[in-house]
Protein backbone atom coordinates (compact mmCIF):
# COMPACT_ATOMS: atom_id res chain seq x y z
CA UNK A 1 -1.12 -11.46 -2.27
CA UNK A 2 -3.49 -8.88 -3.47
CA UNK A 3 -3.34 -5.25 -1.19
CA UNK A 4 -6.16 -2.68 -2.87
CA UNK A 5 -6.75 0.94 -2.33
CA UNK A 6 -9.78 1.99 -2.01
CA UNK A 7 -10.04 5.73 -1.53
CA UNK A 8 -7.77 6.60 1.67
CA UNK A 9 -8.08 2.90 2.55
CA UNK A 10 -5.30 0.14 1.91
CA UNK A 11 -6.68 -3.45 2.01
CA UNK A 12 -6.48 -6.99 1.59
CA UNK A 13 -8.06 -10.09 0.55
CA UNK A 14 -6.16 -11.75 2.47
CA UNK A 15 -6.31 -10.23 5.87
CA UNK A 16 -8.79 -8.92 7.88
CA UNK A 17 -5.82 -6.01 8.79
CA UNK A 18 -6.20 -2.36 6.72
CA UNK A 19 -4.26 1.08 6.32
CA UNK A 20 -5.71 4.66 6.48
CA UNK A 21 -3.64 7.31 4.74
CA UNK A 22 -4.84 9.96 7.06
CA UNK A 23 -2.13 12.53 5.46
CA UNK A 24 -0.51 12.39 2.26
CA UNK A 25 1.93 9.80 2.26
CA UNK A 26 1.27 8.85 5.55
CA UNK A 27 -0.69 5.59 6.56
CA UNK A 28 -1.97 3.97 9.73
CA UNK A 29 -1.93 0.54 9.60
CA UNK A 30 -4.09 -1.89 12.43
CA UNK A 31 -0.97 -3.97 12.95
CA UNK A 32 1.03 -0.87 13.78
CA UNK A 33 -1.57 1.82 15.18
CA UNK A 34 1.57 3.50 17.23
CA UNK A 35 3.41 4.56 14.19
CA UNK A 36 2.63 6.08 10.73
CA UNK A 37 4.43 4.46 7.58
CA UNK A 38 5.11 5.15 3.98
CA UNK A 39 3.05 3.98 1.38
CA UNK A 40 5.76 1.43 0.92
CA UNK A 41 5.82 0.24 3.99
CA UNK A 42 2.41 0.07 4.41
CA UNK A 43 1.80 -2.35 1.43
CA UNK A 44 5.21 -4.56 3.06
CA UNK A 45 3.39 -4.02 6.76
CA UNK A 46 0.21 -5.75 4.66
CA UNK A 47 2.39 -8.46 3.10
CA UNK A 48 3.07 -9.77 6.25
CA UNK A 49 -0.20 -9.76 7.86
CA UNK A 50 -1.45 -11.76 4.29
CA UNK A 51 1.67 -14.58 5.53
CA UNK A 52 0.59 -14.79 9.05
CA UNK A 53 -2.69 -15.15 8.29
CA UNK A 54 -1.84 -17.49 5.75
CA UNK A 55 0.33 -19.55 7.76
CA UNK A 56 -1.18 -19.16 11.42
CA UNK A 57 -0.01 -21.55 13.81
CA UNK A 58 2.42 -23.47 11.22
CA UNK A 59 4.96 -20.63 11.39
CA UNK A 60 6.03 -21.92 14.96
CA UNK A 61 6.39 -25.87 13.61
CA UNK A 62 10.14 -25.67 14.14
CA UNK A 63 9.77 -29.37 12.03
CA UNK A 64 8.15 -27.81 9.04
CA UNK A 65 10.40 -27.56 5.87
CA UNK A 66 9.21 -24.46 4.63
CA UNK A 67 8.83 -22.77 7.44
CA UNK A 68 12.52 -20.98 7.63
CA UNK A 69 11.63 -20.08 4.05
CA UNK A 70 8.58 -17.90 4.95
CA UNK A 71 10.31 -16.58 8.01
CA UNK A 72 13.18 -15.29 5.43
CA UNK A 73 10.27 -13.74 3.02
CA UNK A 74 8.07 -11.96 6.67
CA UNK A 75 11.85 -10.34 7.62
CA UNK A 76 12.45 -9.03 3.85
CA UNK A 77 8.94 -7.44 4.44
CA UNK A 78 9.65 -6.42 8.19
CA UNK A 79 12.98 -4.45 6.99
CA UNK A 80 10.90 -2.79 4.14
CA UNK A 81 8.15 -1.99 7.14
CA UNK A 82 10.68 -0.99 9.70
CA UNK A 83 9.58 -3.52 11.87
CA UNK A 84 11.39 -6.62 13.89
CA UNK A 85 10.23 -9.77 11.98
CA UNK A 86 9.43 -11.62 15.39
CA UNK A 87 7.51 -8.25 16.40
CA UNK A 88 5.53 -8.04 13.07
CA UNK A 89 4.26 -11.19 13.58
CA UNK A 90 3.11 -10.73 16.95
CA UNK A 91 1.27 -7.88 15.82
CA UNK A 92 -0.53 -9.48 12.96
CA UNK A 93 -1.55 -12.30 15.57
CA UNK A 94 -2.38 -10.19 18.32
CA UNK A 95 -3.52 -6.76 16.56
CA UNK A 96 -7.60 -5.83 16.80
CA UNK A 97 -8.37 -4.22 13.65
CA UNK A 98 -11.64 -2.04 13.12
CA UNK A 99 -14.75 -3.93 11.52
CA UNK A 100 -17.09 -1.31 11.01
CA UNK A 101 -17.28 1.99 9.47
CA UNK A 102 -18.23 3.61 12.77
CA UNK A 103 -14.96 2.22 14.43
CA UNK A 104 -12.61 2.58 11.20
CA UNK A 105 -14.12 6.51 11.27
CA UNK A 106 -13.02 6.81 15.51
CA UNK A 107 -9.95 4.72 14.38
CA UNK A 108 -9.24 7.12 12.15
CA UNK A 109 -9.57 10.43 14.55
């Protein structure tokens, strides 16, 4: 997992999701644009996004044997985040994240 900071920006190589810090100490992130987080839980709300992206569709293989393991490592994260493991997930999967500089400056507003 590698989460950079680039200026007021918090991303990742492995995720296409970011953070803003649009106040000191306080960060947007795309998987959770109705709340602001903590530096902290920023970097855990990026963790997860980097395992569900990571694992996609495998984290639902009830069969899979490390699949309970991963699920134990996205709810550390989600407590860290303030966030529902099951809910953090669904967000990862189903969050639209800006692409452009235009849309991560209106994002941003």
């Amino acid at each position: 997992m590698t989460i950079h900071r680039d200026g007021e920006w918090l991303t990742s190589s492995r995720t296409e999701h970011v953070g803003c810090e649009i106040a000191e100490g306080a960060i947007r992130l795309s998987l959770t644009p109705d709340r602001l987080m903590t530096r902290a839980q920023a970097v855990a709300g990026l963790c997860i996004a980097e395992i569900v992206d990571q694992w996609g569709p495998l984290l639902w293989e009830p069969e899979s044997p490390n699949v309970a393991m991963v699920w134990g490592l996205i709810r550390m994260h989600a407590e860290t985040a303030g966030l529902d493991a099951l809910d953090a997930v669904i967000r990862v999967q189903q969050s639209h994240w800006p692409m452009t500089a235009a849309e991560r400056a209106e994002w941003t507003r």
